[in-house]
Structure formats: C-alpha cells, structure tokens
Protein backbone atom coordinates (compact mmCIF):
# COMPACT_ATOMS: atom_id res chain seq x y z
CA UNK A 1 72.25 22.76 -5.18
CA UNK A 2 69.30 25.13 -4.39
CA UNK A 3 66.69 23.21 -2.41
CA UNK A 4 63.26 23.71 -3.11
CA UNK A 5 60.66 25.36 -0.57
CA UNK A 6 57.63 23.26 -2.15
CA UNK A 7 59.09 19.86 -1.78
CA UNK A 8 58.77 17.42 1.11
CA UNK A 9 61.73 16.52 2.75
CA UNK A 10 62.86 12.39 2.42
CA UNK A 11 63.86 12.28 5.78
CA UNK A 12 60.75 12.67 8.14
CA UNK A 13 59.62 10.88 10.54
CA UNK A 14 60.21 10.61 14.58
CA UNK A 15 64.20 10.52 13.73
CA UNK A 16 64.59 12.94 11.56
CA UNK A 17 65.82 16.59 12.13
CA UNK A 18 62.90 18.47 10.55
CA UNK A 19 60.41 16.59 12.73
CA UNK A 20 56.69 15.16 11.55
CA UNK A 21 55.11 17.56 9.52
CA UNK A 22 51.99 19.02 10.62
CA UNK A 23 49.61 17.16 8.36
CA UNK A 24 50.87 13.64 9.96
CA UNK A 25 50.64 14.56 13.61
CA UNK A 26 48.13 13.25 15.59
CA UNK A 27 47.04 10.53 17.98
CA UNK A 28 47.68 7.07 17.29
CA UNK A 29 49.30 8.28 13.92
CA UNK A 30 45.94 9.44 12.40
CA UNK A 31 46.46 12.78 10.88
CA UNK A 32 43.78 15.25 12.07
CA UNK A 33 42.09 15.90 8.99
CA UNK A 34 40.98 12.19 8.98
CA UNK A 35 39.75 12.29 12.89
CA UNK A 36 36.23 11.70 13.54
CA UNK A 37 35.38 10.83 9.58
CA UNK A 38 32.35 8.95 8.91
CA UNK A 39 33.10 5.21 8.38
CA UNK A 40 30.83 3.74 5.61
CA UNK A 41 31.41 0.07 6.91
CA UNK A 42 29.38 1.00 10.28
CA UNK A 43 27.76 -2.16 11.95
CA UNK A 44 24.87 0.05 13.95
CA UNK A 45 22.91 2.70 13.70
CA UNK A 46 19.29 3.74 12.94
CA UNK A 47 19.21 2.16 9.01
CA UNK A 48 22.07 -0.58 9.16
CA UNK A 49 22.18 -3.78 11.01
CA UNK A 50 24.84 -6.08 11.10
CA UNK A 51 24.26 -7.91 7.73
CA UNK A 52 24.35 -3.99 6.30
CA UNK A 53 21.98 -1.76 4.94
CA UNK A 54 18.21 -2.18 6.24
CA UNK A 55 15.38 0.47 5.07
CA UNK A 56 13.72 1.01 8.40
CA UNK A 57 10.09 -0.37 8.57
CA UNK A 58 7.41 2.03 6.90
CA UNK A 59 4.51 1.81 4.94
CA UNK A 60 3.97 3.50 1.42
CA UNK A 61 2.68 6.31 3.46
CA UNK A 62 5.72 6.75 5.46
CA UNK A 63 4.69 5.41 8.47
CA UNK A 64 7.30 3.74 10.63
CA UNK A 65 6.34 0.40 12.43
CA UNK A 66 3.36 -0.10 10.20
CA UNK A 67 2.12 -3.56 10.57
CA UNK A 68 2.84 -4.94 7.07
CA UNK A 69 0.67 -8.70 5.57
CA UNK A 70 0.34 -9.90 2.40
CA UNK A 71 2.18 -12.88 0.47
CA UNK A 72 5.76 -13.02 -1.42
CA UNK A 73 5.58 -11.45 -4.17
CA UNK A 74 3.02 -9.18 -4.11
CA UNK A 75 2.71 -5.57 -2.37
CA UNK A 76 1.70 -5.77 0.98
CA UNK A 77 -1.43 -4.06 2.55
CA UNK A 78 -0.12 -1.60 5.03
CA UNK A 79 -2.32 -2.20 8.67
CA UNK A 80 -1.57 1.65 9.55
CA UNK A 81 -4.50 3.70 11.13
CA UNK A 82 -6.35 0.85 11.77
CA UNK A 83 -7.65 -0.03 15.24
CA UNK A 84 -9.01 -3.35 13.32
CA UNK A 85 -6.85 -6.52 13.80
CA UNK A 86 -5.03 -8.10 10.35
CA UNK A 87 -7.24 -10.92 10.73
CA UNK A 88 -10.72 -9.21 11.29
CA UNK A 89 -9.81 -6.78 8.30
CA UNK A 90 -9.17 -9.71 5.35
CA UNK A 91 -12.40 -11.40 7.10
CA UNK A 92 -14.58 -7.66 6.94
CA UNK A 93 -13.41 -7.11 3.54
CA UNK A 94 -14.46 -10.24 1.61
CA UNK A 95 -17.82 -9.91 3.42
CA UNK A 96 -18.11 -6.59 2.01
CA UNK A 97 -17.47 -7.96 -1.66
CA UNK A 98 -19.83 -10.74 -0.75
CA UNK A 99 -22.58 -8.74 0.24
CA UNK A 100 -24.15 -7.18 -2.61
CA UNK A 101 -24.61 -10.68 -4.07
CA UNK A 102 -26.53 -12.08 -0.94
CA UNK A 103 -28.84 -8.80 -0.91
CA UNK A 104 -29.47 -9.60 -4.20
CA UNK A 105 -30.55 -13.06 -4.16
CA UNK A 106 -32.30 -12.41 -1.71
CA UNK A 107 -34.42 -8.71 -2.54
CA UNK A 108 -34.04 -10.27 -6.38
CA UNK A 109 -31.64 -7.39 -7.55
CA UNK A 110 -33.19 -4.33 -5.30
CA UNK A 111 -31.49 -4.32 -1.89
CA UNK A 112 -27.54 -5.65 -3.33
CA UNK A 113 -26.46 -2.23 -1.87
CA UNK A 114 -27.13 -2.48 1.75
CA UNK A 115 -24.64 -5.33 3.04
CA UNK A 116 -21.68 -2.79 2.08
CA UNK A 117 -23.41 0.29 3.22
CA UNK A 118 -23.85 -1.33 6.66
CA UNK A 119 -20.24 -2.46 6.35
CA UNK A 120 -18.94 1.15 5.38
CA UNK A 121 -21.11 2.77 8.45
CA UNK A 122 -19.53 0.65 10.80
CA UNK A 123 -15.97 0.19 10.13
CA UNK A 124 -15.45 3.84 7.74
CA UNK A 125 -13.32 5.33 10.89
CA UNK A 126 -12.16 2.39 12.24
CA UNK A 127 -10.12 0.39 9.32
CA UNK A 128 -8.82 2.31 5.61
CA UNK A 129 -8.78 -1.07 3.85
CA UNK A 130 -12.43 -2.34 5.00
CA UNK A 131 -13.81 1.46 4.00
CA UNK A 132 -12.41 1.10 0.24
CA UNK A 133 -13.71 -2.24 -0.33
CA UNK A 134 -17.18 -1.57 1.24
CA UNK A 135 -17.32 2.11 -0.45
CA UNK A 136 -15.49 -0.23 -3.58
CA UNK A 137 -18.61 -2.59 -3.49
CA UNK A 138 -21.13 0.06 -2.25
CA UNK A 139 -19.91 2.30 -5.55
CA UNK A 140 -20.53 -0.80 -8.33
CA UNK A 141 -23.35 -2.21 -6.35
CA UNK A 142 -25.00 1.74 -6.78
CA UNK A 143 -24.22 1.17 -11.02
CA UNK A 144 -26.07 -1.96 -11.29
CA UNK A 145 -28.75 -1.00 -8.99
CA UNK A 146 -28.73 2.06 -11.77
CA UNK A 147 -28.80 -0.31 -15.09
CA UNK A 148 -31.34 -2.60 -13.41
CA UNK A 149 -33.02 -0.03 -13.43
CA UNK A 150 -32.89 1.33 -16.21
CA UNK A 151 -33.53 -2.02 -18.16
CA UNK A 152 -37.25 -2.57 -16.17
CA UNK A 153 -38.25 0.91 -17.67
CA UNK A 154 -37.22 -0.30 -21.46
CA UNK A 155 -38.73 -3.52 -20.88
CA UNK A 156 -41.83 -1.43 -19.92
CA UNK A 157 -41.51 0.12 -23.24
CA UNK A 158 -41.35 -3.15 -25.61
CA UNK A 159 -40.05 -1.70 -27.94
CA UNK A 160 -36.57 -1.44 -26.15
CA UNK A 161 -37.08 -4.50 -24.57
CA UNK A 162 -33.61 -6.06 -26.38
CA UNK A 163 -31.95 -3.17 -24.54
CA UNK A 164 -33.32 -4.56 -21.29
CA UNK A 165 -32.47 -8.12 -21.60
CA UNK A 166 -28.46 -6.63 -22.84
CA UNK A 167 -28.30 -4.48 -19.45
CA UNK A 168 -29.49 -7.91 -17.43
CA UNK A 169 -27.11 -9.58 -18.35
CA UNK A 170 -24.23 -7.30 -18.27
CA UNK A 171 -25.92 -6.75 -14.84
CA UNK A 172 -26.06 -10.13 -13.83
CA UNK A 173 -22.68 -11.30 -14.65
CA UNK A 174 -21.22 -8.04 -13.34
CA UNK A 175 -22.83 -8.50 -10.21
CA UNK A 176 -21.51 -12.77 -9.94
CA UNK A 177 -18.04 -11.64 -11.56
CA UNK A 178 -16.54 -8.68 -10.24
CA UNK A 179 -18.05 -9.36 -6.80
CA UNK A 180 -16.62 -12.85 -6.32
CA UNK A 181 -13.52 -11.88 -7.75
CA UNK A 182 -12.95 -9.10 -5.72
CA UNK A 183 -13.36 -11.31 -2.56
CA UNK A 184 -10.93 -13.27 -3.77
CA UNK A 185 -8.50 -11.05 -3.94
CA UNK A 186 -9.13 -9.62 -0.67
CA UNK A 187 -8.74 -12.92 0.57
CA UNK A 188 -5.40 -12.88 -0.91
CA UNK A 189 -4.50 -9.58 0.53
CA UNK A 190 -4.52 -7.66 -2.33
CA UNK A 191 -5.98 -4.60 -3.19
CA UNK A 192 -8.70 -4.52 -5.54
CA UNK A 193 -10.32 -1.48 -7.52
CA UNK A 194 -13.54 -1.83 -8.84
CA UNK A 195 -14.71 -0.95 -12.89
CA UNK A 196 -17.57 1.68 -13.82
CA UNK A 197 -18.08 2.94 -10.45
CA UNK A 198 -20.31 6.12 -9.28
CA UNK A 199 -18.55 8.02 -6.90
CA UNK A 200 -20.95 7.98 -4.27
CA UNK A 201 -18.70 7.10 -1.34
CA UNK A 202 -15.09 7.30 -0.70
C-alpha cells in the first residue's frame, strides 16, 4: 500500500510515534497561529464596557467628554467650547429670542434689534449656542427693522399705502411668532434656525 506524503497521519497525539505535528504544538494546547488573537467578546477596553459595545462620549463635532442636555428623543445640544454653564446658556438664549419683542414694545418697532446685539457682544466668545440665537434673533430682528421700514416710506406715498399696511402685518406677526416660538424651543433645548434672515452676524 503506498502511503501518501499529503495526508495526516490517524495516530497523533502525545502517544503516538510520529509525535504532535507542528501546527498543534504549543502551550496549554493552543496552536501558535491562534496565540495572542484578538477576542471579540472582550469585557474592557477604551469603547466596550461590560454590558458590550459603548460609543465613547463625543459631540457631533467630535469632541470627547462634551457635556451633552437636551430631552429623550430629540438631539441634544452639545455644551463644548463653552465656558457658560448648561443652565445660564438655555436661560441667555430665550432672553435673546425675547428681546427684540421687548425693544419693540417699548421703542414702538425701532430699537427690537438691540436686546440681541447686546446679548451677541457679550456672550459671542464665551458660549456657541447663545451667539447663534442672539446673531439668529439679531439677523430677523435686522429684516423687520428693514420692512418696517420700508412700509412708513409707502405709507408716505398713499398711493402704496395697501403695501404698507401688508408689510405691518407680516411684520407684526413675524416679530410675536417666530420670536416667541423660538424661545420656546430654546427652552426646550432645541436648536432653532430662523426664516428670511440678512446675514449680518454669524
């Protein structure tokens, strides 16, 4: 019978004449080629925990350890670069919103830009989400400032005074609307974008 080169031999093992092969010796009967392979049911390490697999803590941004608030359900504000507390920043925000209708009740439509300027001035360096709402309010406040405007100089015409009392209004509920609904949603902690801005600040 003419035995074949190629083929394992039945009888290995620790009694038998031809010894272990190569491939099976080892320590603690682990062949080499499996020695220090990864394990992919590891209980530590720098993105598992022991429940498993945990993303490690970072913002949209990429920044890890970013202080993270919001509610369920909804994507978080990320607190990174800010030297502004959580708290201080939902508080700074909705005044910012708020603003531009208490300068305009009170300068009747003229001065509805300042309370966000102020707002921007102050906390542009210190806080990312208190600059975009006050540049956010600062921006629309600018537009209706513009169509307010623009409506007292067709009134002054007559002729396109229905043009005037349209821009009012728009400017007027704009002003109520967007404003109060803006706060709101900063009060929720969520991020809010405002409609037909002019890109004055940023």
């Amino acid at each position: 019978m003419t035995h074949d080169p190629y083929q394992q031999p039945s009888d290995t093992g620790a009694n038998s004449p031809h010894g272990t092969p190569p491939y099976q010796q080892g320590p603690n009967g682990v062949p080499p080629y499996q020695q220090g392979a990864p394990s992919y049911h590891e209980t530590s390490g720098p993105y598992v925990n022991q429940q498993g697999y945990q993303a490690p803590n970072a913002g949209p941004f990429g920044q890890p350890g970013s202080t993270t608030y919001g509610h369920p359900g909804q994507a978080p504000y990320v607190n990174a670069g800010s030297s502004v507390p959580a708290s201080e920043e939902r508080t700074w925000s909705i005044l910012a919103h708020i603003a531009p209708v208490v300068g305009a009740l009170i300068s009747v439509g003229w001065l509805n830009f300042v309370g966000p300027l102020v707002i921007y001035l102050v906390y542009k360096d210190r806080s990312p989400r208190i600059r975009k709402a006050a540049s956010g309010a600062f921006n629309f406040s600018a537009t209706l400032w513009v169509a307010n405007a623009v409506a007292w100089v067709c009134a002054v015409t007559v002729i396109l005074l229905p043009v005037a009392i349209i821009l009012w209004i728009a400017a007027g509920l704009g002003l109520f609307v967007v404003h109060i609904m803006a706060a709101v949603k900063a009060a929720n902690d969520e991020p809010y974008t405002y409609p037909l801005q002019i890109p004055i600040l940023k």
